[in-house]
Protein backbone atom coordinates (compact mmCIF):
# COMPACT_ATOMS: atom_id res chain seq x y z
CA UNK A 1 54.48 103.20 94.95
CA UNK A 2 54.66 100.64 96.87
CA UNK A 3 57.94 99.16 95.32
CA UNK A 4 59.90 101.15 98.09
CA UNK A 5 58.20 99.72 101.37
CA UNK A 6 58.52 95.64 99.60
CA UNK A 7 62.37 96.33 99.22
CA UNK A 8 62.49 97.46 102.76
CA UNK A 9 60.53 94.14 104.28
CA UNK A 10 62.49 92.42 102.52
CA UNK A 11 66.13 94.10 103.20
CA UNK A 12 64.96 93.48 106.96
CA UNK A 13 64.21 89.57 106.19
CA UNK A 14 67.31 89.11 104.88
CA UNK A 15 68.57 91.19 107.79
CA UNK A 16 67.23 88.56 110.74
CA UNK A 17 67.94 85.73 109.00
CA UNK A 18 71.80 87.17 108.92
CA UNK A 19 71.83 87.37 112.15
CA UNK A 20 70.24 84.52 113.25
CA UNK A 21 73.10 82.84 110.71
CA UNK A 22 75.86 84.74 113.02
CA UNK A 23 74.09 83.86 116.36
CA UNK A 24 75.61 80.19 115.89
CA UNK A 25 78.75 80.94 114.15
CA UNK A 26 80.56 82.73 117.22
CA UNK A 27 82.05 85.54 115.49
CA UNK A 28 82.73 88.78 117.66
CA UNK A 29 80.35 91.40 117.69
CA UNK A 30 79.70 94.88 119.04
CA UNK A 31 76.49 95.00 120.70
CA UNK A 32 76.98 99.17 121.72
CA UNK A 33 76.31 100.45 117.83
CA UNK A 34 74.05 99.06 115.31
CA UNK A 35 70.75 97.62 115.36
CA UNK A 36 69.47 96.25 118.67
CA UNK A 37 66.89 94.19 117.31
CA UNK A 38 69.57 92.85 115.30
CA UNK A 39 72.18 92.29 118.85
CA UNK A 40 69.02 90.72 120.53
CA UNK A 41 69.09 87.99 117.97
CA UNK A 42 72.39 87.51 118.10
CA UNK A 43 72.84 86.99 121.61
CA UNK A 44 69.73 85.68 122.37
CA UNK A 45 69.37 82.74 120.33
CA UNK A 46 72.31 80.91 121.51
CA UNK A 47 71.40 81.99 125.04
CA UNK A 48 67.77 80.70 124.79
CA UNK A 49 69.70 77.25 123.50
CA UNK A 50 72.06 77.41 126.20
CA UNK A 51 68.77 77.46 129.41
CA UNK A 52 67.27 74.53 127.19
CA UNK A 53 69.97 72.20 127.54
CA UNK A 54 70.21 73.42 131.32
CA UNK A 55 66.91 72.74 131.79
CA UNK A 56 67.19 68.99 130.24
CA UNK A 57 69.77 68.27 132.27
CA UNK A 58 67.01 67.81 135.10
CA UNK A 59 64.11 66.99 132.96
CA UNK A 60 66.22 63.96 131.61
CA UNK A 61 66.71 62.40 135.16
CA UNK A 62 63.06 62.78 135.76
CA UNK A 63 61.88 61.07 132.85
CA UNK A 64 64.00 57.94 133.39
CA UNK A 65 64.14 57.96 137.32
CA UNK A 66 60.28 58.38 136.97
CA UNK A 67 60.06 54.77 135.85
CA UNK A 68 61.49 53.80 139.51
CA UNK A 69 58.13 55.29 141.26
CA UNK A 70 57.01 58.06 143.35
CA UNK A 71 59.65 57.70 145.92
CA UNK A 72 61.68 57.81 143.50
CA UNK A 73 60.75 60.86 141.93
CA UNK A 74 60.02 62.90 145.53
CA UNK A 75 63.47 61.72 146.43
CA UNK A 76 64.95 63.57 143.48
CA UNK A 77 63.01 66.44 143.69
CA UNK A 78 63.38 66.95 147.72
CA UNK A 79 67.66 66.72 146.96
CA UNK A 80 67.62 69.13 144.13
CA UNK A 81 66.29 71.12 146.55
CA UNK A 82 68.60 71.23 148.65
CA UNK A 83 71.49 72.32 146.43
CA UNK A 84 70.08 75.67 147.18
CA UNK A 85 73.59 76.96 148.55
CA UNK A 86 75.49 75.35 145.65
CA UNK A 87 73.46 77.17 142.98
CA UNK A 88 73.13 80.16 144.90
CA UNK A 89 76.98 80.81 145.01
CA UNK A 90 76.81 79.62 141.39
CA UNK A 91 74.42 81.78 140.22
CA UNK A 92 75.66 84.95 142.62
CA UNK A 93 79.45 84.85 141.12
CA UNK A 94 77.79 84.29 137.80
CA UNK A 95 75.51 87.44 137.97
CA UNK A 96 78.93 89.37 139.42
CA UNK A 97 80.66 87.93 136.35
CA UNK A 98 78.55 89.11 133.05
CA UNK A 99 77.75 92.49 134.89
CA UNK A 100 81.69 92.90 135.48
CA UNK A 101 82.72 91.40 132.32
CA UNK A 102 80.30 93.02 130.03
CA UNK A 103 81.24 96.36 131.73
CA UNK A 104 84.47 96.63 130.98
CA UNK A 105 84.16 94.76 127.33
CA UNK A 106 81.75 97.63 126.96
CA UNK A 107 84.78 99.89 128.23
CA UNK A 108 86.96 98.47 125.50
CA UNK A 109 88.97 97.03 128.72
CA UNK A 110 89.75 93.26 127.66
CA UNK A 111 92.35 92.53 130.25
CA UNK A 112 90.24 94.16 133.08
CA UNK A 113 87.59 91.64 132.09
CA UNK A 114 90.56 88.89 132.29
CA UNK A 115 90.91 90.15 135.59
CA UNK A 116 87.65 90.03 136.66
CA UNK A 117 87.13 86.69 135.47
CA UNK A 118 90.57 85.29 137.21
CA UNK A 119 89.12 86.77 140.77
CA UNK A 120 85.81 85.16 140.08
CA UNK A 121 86.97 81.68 140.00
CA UNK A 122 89.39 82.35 142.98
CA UNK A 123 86.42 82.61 145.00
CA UNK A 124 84.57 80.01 143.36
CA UNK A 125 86.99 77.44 143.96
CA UNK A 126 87.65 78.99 147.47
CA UNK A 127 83.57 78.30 148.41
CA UNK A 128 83.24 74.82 146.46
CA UNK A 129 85.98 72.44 148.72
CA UNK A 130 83.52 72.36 152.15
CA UNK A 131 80.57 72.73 150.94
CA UNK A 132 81.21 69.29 148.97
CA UNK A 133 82.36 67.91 152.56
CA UNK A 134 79.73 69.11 154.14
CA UNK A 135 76.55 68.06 151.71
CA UNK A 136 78.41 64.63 150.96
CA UNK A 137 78.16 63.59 154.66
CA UNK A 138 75.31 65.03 155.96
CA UNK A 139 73.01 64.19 153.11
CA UNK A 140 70.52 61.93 154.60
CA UNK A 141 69.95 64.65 157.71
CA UNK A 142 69.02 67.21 155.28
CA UNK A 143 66.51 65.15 153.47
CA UNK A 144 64.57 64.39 156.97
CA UNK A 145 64.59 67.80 157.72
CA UNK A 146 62.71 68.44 154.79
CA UNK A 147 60.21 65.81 156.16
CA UNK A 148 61.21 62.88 153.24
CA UNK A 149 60.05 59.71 154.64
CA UNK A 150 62.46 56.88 155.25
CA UNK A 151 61.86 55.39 152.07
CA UNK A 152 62.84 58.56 150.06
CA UNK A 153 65.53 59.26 152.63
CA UNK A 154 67.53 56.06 151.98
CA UNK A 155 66.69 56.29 147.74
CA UNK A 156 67.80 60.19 148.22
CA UNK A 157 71.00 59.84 150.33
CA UNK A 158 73.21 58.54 148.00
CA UNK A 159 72.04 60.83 144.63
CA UNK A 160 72.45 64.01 147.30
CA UNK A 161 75.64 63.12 148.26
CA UNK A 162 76.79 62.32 145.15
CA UNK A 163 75.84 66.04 143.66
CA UNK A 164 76.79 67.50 146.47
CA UNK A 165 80.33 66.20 146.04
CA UNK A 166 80.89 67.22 142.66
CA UNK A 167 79.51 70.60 143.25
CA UNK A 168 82.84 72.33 141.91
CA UNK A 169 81.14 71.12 138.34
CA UNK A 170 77.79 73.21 139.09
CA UNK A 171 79.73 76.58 140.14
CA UNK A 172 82.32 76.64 137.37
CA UNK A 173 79.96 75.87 134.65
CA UNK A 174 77.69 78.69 136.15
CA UNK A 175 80.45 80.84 136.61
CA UNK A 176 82.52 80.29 133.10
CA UNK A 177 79.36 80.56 130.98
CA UNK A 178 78.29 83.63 132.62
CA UNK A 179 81.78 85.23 131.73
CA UNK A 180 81.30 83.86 128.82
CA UNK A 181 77.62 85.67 128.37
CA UNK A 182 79.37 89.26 129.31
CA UNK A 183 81.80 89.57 127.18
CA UNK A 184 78.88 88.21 124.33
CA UNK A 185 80.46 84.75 123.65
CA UNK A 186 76.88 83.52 123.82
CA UNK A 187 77.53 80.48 121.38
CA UNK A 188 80.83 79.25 123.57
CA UNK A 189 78.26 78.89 126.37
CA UNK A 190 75.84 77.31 124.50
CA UNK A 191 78.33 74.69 123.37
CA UNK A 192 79.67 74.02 126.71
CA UNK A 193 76.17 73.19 127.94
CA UNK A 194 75.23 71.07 124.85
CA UNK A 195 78.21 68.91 125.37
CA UNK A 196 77.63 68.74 129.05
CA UNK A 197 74.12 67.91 128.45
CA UNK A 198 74.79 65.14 125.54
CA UNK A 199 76.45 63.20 127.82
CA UNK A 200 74.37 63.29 130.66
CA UNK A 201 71.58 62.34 128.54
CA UNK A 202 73.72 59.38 126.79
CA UNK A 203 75.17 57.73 130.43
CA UNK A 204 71.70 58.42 132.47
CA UNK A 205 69.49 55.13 131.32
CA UNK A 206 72.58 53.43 130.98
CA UNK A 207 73.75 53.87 134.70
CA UNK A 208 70.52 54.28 136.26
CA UNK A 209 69.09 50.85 134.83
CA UNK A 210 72.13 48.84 134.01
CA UNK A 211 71.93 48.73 130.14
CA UNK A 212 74.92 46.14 128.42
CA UNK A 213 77.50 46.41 130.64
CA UNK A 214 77.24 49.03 132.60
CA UNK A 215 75.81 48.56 136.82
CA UNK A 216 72.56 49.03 137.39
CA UNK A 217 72.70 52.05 140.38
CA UNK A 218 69.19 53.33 140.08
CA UNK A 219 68.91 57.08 141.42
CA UNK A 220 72.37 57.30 142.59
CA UNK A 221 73.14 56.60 138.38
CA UNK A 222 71.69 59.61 137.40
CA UNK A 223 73.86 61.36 139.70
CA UNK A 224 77.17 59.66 138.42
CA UNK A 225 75.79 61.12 134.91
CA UNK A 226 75.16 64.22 135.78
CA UNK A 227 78.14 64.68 137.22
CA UNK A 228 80.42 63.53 134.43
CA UNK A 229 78.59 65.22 131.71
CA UNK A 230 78.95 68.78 133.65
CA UNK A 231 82.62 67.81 134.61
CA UNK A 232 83.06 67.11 130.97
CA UNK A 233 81.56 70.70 129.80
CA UNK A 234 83.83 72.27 132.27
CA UNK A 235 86.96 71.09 130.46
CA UNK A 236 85.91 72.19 127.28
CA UNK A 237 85.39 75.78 129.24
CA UNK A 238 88.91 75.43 130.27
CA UNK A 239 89.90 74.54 126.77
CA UNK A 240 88.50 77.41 124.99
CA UNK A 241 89.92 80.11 127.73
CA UNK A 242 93.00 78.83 126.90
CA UNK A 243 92.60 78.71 123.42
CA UNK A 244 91.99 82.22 123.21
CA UNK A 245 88.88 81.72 121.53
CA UNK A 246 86.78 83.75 123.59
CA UNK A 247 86.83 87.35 123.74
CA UNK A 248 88.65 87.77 127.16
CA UNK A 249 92.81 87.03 126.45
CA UNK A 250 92.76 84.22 128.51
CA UNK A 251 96.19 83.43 128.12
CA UNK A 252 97.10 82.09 131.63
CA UNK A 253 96.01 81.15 135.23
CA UNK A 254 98.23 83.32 137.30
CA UNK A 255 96.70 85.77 139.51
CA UNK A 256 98.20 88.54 141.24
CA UNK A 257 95.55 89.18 143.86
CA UNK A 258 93.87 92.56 144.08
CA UNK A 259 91.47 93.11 147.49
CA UNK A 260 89.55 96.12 146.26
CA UNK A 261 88.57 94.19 142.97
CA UNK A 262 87.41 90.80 145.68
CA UNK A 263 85.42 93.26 147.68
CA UNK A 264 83.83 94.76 144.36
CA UNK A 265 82.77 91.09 143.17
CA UNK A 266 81.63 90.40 146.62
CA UNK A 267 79.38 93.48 146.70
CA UNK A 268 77.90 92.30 143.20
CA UNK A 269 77.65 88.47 143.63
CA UNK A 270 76.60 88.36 147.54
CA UNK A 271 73.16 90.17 146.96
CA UNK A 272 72.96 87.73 143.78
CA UNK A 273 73.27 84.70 146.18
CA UNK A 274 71.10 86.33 148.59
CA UNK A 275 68.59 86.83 145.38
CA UNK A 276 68.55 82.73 144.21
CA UNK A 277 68.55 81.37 148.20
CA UNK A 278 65.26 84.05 148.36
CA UNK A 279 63.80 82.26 145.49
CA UNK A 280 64.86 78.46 146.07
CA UNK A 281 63.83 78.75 150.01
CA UNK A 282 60.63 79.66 149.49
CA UNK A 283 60.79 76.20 146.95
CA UNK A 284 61.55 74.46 150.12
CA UNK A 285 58.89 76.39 151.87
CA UNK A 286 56.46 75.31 149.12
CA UNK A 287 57.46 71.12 149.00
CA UNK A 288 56.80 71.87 153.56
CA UNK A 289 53.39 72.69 152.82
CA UNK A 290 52.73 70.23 149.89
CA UNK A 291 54.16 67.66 152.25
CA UNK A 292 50.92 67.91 154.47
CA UNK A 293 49.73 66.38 151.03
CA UNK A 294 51.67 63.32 150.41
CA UNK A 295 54.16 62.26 148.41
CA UNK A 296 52.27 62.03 145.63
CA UNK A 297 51.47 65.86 145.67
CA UNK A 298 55.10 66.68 146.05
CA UNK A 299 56.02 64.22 142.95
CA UNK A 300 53.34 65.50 140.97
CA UNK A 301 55.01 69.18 141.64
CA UNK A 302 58.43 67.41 140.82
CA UNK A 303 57.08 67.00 137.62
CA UNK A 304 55.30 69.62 136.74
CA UNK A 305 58.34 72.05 137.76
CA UNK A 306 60.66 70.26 135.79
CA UNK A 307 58.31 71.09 132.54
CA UNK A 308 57.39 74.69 133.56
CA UNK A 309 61.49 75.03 133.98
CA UNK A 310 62.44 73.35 130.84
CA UNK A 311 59.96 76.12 129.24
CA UNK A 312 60.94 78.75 131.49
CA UNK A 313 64.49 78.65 131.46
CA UNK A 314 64.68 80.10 127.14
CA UNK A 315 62.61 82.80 128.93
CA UNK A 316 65.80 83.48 131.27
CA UNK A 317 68.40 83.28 127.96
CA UNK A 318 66.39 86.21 126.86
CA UNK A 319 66.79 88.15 130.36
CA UNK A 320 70.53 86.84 129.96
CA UNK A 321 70.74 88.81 126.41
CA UNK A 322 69.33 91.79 127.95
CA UNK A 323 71.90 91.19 131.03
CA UNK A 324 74.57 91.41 128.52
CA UNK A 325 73.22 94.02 126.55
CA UNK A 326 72.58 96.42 129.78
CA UNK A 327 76.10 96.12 131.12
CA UNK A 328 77.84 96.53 127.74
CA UNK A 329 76.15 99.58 126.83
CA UNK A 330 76.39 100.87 130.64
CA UNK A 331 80.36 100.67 130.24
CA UNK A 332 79.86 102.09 126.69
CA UNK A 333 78.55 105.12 128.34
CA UNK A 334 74.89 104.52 125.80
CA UNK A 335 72.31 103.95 129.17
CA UNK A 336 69.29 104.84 126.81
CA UNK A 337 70.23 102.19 124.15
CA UNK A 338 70.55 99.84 127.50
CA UNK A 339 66.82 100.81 128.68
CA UNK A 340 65.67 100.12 124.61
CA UNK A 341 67.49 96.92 124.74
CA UNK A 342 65.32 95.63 127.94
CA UNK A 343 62.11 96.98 126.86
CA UNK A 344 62.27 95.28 123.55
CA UNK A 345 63.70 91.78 124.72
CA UNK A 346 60.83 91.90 127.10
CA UNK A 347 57.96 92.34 124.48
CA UNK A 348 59.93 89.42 122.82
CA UNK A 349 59.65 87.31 125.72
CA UNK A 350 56.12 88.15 126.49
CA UNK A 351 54.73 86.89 123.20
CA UNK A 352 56.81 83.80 122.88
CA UNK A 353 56.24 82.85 126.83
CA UNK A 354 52.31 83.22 125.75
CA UNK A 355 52.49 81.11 123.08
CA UNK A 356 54.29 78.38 125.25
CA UNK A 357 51.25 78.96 128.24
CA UNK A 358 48.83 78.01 125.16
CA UNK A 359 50.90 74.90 124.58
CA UNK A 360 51.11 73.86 128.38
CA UNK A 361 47.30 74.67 128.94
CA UNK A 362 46.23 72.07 126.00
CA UNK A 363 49.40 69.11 126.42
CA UNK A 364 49.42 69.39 129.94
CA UNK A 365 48.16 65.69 130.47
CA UNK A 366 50.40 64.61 127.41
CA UNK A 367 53.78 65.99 129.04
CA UNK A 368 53.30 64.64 132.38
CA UNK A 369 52.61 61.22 131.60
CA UNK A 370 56.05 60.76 129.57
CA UNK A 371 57.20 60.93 133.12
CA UNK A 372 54.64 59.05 135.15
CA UNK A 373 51.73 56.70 134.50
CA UNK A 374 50.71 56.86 138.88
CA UNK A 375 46.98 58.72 138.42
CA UNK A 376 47.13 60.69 141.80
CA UNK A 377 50.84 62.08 140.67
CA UNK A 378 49.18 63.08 136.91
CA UNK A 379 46.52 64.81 138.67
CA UNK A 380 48.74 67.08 140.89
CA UNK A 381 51.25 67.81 138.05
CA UNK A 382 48.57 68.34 135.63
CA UNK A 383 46.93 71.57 137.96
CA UNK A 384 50.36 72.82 138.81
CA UNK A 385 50.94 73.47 135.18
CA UNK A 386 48.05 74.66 134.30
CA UNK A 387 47.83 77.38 136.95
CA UNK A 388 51.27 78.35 137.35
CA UNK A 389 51.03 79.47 133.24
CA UNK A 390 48.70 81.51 134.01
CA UNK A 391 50.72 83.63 135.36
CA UNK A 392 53.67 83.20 132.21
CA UNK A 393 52.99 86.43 130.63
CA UNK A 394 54.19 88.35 133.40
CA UNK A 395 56.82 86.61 134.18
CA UNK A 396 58.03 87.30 130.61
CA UNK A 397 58.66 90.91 131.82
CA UNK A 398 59.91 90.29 135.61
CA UNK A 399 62.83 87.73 134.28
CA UNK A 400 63.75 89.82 131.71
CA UNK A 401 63.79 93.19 134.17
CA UNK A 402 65.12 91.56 136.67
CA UNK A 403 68.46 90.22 134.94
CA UNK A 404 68.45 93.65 133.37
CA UNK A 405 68.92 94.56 136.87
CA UNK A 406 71.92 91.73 137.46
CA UNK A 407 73.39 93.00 134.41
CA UNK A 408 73.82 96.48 135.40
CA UNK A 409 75.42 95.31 138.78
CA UNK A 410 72.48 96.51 140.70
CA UNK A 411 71.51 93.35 142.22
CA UNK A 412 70.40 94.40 145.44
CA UNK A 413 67.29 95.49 144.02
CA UNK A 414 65.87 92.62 142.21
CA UNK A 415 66.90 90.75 146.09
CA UNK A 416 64.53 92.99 147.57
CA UNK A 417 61.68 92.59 145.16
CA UNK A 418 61.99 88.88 145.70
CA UNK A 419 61.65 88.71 148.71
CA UNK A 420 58.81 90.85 149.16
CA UNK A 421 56.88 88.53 146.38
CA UNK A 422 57.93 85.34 147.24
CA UNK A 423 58.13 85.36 151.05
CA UNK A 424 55.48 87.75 152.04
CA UNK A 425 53.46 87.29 149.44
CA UNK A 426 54.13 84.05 147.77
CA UNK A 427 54.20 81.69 150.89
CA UNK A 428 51.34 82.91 153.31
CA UNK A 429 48.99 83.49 150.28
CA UNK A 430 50.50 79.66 149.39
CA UNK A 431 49.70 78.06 152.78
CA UNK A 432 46.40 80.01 153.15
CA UNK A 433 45.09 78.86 150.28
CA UNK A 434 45.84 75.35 150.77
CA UNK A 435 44.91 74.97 154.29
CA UNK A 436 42.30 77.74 155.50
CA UNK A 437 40.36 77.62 152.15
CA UNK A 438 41.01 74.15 151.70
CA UNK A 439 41.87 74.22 148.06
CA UNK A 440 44.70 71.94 149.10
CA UNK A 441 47.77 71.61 146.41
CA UNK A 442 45.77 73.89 144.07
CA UNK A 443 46.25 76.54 146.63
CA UNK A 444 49.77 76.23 146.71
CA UNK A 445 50.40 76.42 142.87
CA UNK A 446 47.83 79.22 142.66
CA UNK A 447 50.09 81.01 145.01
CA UNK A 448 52.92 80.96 142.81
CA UNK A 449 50.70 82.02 140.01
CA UNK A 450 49.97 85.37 141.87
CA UNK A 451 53.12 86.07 143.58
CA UNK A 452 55.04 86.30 140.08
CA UNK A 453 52.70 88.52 138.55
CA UNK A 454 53.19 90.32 141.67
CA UNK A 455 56.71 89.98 140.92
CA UNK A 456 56.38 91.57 137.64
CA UNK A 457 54.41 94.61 138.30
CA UNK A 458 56.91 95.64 140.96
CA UNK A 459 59.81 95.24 138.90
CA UNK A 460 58.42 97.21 136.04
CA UNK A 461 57.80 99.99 138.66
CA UNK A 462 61.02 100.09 140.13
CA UNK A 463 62.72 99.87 136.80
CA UNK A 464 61.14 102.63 135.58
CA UNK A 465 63.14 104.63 137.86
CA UNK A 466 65.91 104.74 136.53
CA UNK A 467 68.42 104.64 139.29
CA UNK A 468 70.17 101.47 137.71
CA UNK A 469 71.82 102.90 135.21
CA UNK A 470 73.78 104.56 137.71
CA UNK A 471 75.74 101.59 139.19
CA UNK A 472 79.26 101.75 139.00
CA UNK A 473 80.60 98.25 138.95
């Protein structure tokens, strides 16, 4: 009797491990029919893989700059910062480009989603040419108004400068990879960032401390690497559009411009940049109060982020799979199979987000000194881990639900809910904590704790609503 039920656990074994096989070969699939545990695999994997090596592009500068001190570190940390505007164009023309992409693969519409694409990078490219002016020459004034002291100022300048300059790199790998994501090329994006990311971890100790015979340019080095390993990943981008491997029929650059199809991206990607400069301001609102700390404090939070990111960030491939999965089924006219897709991703998430808050909780120490050996910045990393993963298992469900939103082209919504947990909740829970109750830097990370549970809980409401699915994008 039980015969029956073995053959089917073991038809659905072989099942997953097919399509974790397909998830790296690239092959074209149709995520509107068949199974959807089976699509989330598919598309998820190489997306998870994809965040990773986005998240040690930063993690990688940290562990070798670390060995040049606190200043050092802060000075890093403080500039990242303030490529708020770069990654928020970035990331809003990205969100505009899998929602509009994946709608109109999900249409059967292939040269619409060539279309969509070609306007995307327009306006890219448009954006990129003064804000590189502008962040190249006025780097050191936007460090000091973050309150960096003059010795982080004058090791920050330069490595600021230096990204902001090359920030065409940042938006078109953002913005190719995310068409790349819609139309469920998953594994050409993963590639891209791997190759990208190899390199930047290859020329970083090399440049930053002078190994054989390469200079020895401290910071500003891992800025030079950074910048050649994403300019490098962008070329390969270009390479495979016009290879045709992807499944848009890249077969060109010409453009004849349409205004109403500009105006439509605008309306998707400007609430998207309005969404990331919510989230990464109230970052900069977080390093103003831990500056009443020390440096130490706001290198120890360096630190810590750049872990909690590097864990974080598979977390957002599987909101990117669901992204993909909600607009593709939208244009395929299935919203119910779009709703199933998020809910189950989610669940996903949640259990392998708690397993990684175990893992932080016990290596904490461990992971921060591969960075740092200062006690004071240990201490302050070493808290802001801990408590911020408290808070991991519901942010398993707000990522996911909130690029479900993206994905639909509904990103005014997630916007909203940011702002409402990260400014009035986040930051005056943040500073009261810290400075009322006197709990210090422990206030502040306990503040983000709540805020993205917050986060969560509203999402889940809101989504539950329904009024996403009917978007037109």
């Amino acid at each position: 009797m039980s015969y029956p039920v073995e053959s089917e656990e073991i038809a659905e074994q072989s099942s997953l491990w097919v399509a974790v096989r397909e998830s790296f070969q690239g092959k074209h699939h149709d995520f509107t029919t068949g199974s959807l545990p089976r699509a989330i695999t598919i598309l998820a994997i190489p997306m998870v893989l994809e965040m990773l090596m986005q998240a040690v592009f930063g993690v990688v500068d940290i562990f070798f700059v670390g060995r040049l001190g606190a200043e050092a570190v802060a000075a890093v940390g403080l500039t990242e910062s303030l490529l708020v505007l770069v990654l928020a164009i970035g990331m809003g023309l990205s969100m505009a480009g899998t929602a509009m992409v994946a709608r109109r693969i999900g249409e059967g519409n292939a040269d619409a989603a060539e279309k969509a694409a070609k306007h995307i990078f327009l306006a890219g490219a448009i954006v990129s040419v003064p804000i590189s002016i502008f962040g190249a020459i006025f780097a050191p004034e936007m460090l000091q108004l973050l309150g960096a002291s003059p010795e982080v100022v004058e090791i920050g300048a330069p490595y600021c400068a230096i990204l902001y300059g090359t920030s065409s790199t940042v938006l078109f790998l953002f913005m190719i990879n995310a068409v790349f994501r819609g139309a469920g090329d998953a594994v050409l994006a993963m590639r891209a960032l791997w190759i990208a990311n190899g390199i930047n971890i290859v020329l970083d100790p090399l440049l930053i401390f002078g190994i054989g015979p390469f200079p020895e340019l401290g910071v500003p080095g891992a800025a030079i690497a950074t910048a050649i390993g994403r300019g490098v990943g962008v070329l390969y981008q270009v390479w495979v559009l016009m290879r045709g491997s992807s499944r848009i029929p890249f077969t060109s650059w010409r453009l004849k411009l349409e205004w109403s199809l500009m105006r439509r991206i605008l309306d998707v990607s400007m609430p998207g940049m309005a969404q990331y400069v919510i989230g990464t301001a109230s970052w900069l609102g977080l390093f103003r109060i831990l500056s009443i700390f020390g440096s130490d404090a706001i290198a120890g939070y360096t630190i810590a982020i750049r872990v909690l990111v590097f864990a974080l960030l598979p977390s957002w491939g599987m909101g990117n799979a669901a992204a993909t999965l909600v607009g593709q089924n939208l244009g395929a006219k299935q919203p119910d199979r779009a709703e199933r897709s998020v809910w189950l991703t989610s669940h996903a998430n949640m259990i392998f987000l708690a397993i990684v808050a175990v893992l932080i909780l016990l290596f904490a120490g461990p992971l921060t000194r591969l960075f740092t050996s200062d006690p004071a910045v240990i201490r302050h990393s070493v808290s802001c881990m801990r408590i911020v993963s408290y808070s991991y298992v519901f942010f398993a469900y707000g990522m996911v639900v909130s690029q479900a939103f993206n994905g639909a082209g509904d990103t005014r919504t997630p916007t909203w809910i940011n702002f409402v947990a990260e400014w009035l909740i986040q930051i005056p829970l943040a500073w009261a904590l810290a400075v009322p109750f006197a709990m210090e830097a422990d206030g502040v990370f306990a503040g983000m704790a709540i805020a993205q549970a917050m986060l969560a809980v509203i999402s889940i409401v809101v989504f539950r609503r329904g009024r996403w699915k009917l978007k037109a994008v």
